[in-house]
N, C-alpha and C. Protein backbone atom coordinates (compact mmCIF):
# COMPACT_ATOMS: atom_id res chain seq x y z
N UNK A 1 56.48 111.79 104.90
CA UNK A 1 56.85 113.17 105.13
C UNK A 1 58.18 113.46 104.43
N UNK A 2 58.38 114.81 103.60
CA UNK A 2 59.29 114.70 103.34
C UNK A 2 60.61 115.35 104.17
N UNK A 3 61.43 114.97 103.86
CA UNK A 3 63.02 115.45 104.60
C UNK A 3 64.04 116.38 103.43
N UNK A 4 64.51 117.25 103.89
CA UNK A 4 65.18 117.80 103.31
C UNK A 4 66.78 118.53 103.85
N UNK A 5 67.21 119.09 103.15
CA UNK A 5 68.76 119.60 103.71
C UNK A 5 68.73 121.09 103.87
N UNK A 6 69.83 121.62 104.53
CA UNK A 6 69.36 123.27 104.76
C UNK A 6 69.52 123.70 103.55
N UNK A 7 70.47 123.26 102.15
CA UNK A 7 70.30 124.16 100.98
C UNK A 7 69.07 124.30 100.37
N UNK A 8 68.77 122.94 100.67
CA UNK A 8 67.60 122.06 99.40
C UNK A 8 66.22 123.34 100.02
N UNK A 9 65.94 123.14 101.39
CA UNK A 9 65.11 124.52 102.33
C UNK A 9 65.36 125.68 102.10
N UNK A 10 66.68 126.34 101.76
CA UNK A 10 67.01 127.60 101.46
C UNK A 10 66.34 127.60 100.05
N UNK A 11 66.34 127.09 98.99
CA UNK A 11 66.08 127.00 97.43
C UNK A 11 64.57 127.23 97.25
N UNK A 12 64.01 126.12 98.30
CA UNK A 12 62.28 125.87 98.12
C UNK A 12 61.42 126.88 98.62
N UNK A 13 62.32 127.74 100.05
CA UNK A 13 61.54 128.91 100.49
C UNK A 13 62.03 130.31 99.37
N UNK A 14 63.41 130.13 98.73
CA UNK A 14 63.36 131.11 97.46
C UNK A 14 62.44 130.91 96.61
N UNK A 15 61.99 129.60 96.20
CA UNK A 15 61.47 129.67 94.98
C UNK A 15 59.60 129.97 95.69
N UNK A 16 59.35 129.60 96.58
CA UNK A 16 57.54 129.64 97.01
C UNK A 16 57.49 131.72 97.28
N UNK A 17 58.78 132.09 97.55
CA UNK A 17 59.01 133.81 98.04
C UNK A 17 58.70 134.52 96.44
N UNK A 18 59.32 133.60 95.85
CA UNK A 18 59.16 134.68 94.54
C UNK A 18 58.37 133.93 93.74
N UNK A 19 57.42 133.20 93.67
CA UNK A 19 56.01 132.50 93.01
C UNK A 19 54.66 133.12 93.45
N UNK A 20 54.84 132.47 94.88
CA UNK A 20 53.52 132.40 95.65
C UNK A 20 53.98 133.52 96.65
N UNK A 21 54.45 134.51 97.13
CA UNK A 21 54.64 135.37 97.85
C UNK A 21 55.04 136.30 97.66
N UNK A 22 55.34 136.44 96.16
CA UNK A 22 55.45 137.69 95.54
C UNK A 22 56.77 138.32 95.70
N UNK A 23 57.52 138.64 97.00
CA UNK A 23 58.82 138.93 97.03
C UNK A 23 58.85 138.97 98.66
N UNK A 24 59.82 139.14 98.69
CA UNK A 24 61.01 139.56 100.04
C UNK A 24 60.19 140.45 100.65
N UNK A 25 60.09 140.19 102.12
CA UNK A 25 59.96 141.96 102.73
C UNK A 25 61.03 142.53 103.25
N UNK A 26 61.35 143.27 103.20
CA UNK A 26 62.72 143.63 103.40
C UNK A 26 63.51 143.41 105.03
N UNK A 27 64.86 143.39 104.54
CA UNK A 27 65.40 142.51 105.72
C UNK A 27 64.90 142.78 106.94
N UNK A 28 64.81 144.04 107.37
CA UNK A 28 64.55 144.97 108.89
C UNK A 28 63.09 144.68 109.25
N UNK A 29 62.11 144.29 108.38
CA UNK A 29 60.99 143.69 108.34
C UNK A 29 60.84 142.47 108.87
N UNK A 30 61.71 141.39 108.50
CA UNK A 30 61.76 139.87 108.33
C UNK A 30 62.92 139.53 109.68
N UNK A 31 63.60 140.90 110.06
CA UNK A 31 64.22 140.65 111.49
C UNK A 31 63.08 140.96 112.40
N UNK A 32 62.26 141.96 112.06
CA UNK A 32 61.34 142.02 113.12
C UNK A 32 60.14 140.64 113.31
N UNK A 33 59.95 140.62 112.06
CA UNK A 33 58.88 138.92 112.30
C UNK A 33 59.80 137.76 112.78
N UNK A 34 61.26 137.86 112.73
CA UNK A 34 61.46 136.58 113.58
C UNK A 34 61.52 136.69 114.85
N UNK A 35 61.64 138.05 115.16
CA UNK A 35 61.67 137.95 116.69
C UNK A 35 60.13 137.69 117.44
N UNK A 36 59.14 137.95 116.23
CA UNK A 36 57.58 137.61 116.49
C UNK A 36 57.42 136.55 116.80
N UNK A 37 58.38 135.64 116.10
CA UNK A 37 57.88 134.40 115.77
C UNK A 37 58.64 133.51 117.15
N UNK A 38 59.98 134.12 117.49
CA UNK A 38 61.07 133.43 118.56
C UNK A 38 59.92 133.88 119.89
N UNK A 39 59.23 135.13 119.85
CA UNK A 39 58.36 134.87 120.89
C UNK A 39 57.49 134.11 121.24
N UNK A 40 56.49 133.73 120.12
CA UNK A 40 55.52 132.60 119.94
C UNK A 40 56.67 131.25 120.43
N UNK A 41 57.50 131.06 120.65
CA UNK A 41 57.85 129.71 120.63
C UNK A 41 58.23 130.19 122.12
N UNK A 42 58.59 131.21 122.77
CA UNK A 42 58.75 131.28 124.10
C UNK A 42 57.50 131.37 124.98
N UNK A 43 56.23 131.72 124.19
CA UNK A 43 55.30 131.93 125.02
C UNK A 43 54.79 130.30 124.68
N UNK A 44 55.00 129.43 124.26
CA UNK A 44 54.82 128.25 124.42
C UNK A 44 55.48 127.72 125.22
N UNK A 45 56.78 128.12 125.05
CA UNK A 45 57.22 127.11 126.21
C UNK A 45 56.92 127.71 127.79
N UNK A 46 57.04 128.74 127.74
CA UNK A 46 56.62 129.52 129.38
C UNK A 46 54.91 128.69 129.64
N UNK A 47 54.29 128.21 128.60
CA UNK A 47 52.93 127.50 128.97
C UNK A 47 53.03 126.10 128.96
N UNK A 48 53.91 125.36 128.73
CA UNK A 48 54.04 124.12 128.04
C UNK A 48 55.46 123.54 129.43
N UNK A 49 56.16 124.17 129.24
CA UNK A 49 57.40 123.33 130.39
C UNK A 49 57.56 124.75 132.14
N UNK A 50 56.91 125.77 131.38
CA UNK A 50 57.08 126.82 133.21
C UNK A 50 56.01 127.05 133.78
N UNK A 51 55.54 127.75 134.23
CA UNK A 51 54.93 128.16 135.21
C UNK A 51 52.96 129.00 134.78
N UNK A 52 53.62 129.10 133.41
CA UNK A 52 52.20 129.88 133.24
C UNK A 52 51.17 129.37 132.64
N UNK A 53 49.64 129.19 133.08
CA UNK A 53 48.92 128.66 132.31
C UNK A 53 48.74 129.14 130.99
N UNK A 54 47.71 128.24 129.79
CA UNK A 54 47.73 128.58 128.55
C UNK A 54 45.96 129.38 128.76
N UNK A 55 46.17 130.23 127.73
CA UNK A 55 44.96 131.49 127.50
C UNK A 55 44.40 130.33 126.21
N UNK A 56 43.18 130.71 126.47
CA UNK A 56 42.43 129.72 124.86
C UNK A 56 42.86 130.17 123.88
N UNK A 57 43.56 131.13 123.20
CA UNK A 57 44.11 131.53 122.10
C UNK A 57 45.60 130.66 122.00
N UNK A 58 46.51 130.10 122.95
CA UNK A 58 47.29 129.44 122.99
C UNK A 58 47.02 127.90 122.69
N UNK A 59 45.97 127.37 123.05
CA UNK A 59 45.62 126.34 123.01
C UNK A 59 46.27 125.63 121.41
N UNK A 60 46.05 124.47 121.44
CA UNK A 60 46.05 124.17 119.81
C UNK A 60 48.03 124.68 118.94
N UNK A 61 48.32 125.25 119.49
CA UNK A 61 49.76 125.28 118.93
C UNK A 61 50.89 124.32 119.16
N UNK A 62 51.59 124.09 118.38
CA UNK A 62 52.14 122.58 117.80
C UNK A 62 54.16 123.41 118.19
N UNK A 63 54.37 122.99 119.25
CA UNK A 63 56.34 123.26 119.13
C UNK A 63 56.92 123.29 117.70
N UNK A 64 56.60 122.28 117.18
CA UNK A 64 57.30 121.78 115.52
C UNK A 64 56.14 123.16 114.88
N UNK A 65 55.88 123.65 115.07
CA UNK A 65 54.99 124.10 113.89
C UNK A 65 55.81 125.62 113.74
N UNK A 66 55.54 125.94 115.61
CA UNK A 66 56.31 127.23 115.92
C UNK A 66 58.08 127.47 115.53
N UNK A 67 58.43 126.38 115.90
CA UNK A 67 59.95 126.43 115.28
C UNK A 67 59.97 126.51 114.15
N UNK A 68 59.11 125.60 112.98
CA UNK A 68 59.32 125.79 111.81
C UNK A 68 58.78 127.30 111.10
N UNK A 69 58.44 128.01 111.91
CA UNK A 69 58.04 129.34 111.54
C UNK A 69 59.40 129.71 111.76
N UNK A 70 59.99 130.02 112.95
CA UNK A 70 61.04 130.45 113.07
C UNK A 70 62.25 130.23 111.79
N UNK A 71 62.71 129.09 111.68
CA UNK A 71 63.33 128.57 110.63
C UNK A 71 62.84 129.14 109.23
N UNK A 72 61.38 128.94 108.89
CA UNK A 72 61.07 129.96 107.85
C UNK A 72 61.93 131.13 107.43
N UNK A 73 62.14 131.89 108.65
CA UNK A 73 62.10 133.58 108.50
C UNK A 73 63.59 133.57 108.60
N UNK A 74 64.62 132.67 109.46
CA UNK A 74 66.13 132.75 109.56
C UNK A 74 66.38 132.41 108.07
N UNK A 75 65.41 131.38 107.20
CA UNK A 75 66.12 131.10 105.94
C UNK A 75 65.56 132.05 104.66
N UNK A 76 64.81 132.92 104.98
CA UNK A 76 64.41 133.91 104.16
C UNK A 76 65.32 134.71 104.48
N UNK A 77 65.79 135.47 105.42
CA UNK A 77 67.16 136.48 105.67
C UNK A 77 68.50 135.88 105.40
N UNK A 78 68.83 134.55 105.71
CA UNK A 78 69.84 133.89 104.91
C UNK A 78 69.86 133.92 103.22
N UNK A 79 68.74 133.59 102.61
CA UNK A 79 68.87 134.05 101.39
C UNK A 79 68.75 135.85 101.46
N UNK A 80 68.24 136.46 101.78
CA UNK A 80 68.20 137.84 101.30
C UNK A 80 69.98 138.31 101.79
N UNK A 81 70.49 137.91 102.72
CA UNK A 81 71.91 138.55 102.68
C UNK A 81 73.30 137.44 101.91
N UNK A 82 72.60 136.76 101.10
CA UNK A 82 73.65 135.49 99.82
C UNK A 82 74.25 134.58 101.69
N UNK A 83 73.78 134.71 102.39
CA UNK A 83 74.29 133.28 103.49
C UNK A 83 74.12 131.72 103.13
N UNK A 84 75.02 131.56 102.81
CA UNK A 84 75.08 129.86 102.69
C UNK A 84 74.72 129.39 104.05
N UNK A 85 73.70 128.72 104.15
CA UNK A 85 73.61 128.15 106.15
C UNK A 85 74.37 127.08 105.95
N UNK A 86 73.87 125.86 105.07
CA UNK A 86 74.72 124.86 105.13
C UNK A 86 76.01 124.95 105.35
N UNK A 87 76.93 126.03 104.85
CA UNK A 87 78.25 126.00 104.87
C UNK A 87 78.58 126.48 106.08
N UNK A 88 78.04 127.28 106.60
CA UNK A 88 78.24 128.82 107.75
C UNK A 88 77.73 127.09 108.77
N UNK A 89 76.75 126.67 108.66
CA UNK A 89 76.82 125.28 110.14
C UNK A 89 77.74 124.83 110.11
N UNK A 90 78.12 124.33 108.72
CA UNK A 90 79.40 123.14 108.88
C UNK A 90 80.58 123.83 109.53
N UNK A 91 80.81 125.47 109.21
CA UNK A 91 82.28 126.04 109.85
C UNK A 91 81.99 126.26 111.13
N UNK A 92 80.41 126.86 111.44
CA UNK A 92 80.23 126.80 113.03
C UNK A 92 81.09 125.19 113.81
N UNK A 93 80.60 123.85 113.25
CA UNK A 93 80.01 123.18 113.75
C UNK A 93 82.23 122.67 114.06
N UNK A 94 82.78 123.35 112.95
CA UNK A 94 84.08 123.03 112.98
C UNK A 94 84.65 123.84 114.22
N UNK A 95 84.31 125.28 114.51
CA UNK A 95 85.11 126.16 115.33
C UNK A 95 84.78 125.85 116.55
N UNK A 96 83.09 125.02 117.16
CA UNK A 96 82.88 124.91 118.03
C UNK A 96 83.21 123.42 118.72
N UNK A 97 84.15 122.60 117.53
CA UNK A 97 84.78 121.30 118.16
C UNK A 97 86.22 121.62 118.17
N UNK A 98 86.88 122.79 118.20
CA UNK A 98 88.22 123.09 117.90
C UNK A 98 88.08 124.04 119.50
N UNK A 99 87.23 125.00 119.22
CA UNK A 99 87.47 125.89 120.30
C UNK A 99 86.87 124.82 121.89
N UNK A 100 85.92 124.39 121.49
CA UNK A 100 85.07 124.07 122.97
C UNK A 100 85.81 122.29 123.34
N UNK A 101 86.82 121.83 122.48
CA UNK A 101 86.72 120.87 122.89
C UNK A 101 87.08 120.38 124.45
N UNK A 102 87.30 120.86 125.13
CA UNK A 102 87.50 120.27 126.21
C UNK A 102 86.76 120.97 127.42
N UNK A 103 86.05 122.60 126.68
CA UNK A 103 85.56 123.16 127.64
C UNK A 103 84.80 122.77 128.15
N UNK A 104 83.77 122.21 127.78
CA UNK A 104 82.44 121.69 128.62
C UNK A 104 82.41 120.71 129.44
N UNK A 105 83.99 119.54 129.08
CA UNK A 105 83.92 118.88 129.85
C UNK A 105 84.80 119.32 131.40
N UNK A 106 85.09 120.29 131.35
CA UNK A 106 86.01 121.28 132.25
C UNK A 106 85.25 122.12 132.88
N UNK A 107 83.68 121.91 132.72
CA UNK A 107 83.00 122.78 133.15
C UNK A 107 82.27 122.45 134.74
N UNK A 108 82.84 122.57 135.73
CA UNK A 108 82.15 122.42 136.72
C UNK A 108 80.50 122.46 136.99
N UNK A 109 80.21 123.19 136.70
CA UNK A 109 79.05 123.76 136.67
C UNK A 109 78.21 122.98 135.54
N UNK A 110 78.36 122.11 134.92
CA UNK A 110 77.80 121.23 134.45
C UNK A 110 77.59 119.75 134.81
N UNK A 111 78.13 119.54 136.13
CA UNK A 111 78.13 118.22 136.88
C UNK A 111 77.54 118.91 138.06
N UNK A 112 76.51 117.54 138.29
CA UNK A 112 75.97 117.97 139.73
C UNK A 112 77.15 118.27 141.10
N UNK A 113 76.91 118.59 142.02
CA UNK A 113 77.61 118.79 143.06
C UNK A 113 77.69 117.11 143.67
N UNK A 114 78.88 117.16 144.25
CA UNK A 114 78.61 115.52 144.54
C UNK A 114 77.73 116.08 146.53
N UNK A 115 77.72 114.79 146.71
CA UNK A 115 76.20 114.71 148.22
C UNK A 115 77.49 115.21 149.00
N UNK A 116 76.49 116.45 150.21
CA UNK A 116 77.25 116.41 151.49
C UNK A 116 76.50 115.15 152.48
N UNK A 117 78.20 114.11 153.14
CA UNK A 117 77.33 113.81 153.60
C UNK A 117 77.50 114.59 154.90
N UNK A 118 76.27 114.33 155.50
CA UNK A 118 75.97 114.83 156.83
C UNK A 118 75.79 114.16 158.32
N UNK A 119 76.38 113.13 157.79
CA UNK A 119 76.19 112.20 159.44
C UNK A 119 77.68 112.47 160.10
């Protein structure tokens, strides 16, 4: 299987968009299909880890398949507005070990409650 990097993915879905897909649909278009697509991966999981059974039209759908749709459509609007992802993660990935570093571990609410005891 192959592996790739978010540029190397940004490049390959430019180049299959303007070969084999003819072009771009325009951004307001390609925001609306990802939110199509972020649903499909919620109506999986609401069938898959909550509460609701799956309809036979659900059947047969793959998590990895649905995310990678998703990812599709974030890296088609990343190229249509010049977004570097690779770079824009790496500064996320910087602001959120600068800003959060100590928050989460400061976070109450992320440790269980310790036991009452009750005797």
């Amino acid at each position: 299987m192959m592996e790739i990097t978010i540029r190397e993915a940004q490049e390959k879905v430019d180049r299959w968009i303007r070969t084999t897909g003819v072009r771009y649909f325009d951004e307001m278009t390609n925001l609306a299909i990802l939110m199509e697509e972020v649903g499909e991966v919620a109506r999986l999981f609401a069938r898959t880890y909550g509460e609701q059974s799956f309809k036979a039209s659900d059947r047969g759908r793959e998590l990895g398949d649905e995310l990678a749709d998703v990812l599709w459509v974030l890296l088609c609007l990343a190229n249509q507005t010049g977004t570097d992802l690779s770079a824009a993660l790496g500064r996320n990935f910087e602001k959120k070990s600068s800003r959060d570093a100590e928050r989460h571990r400061n976070n109450t609410k992320l440790f269980p409650e310790e036991p009452i005891d009750t005797v």
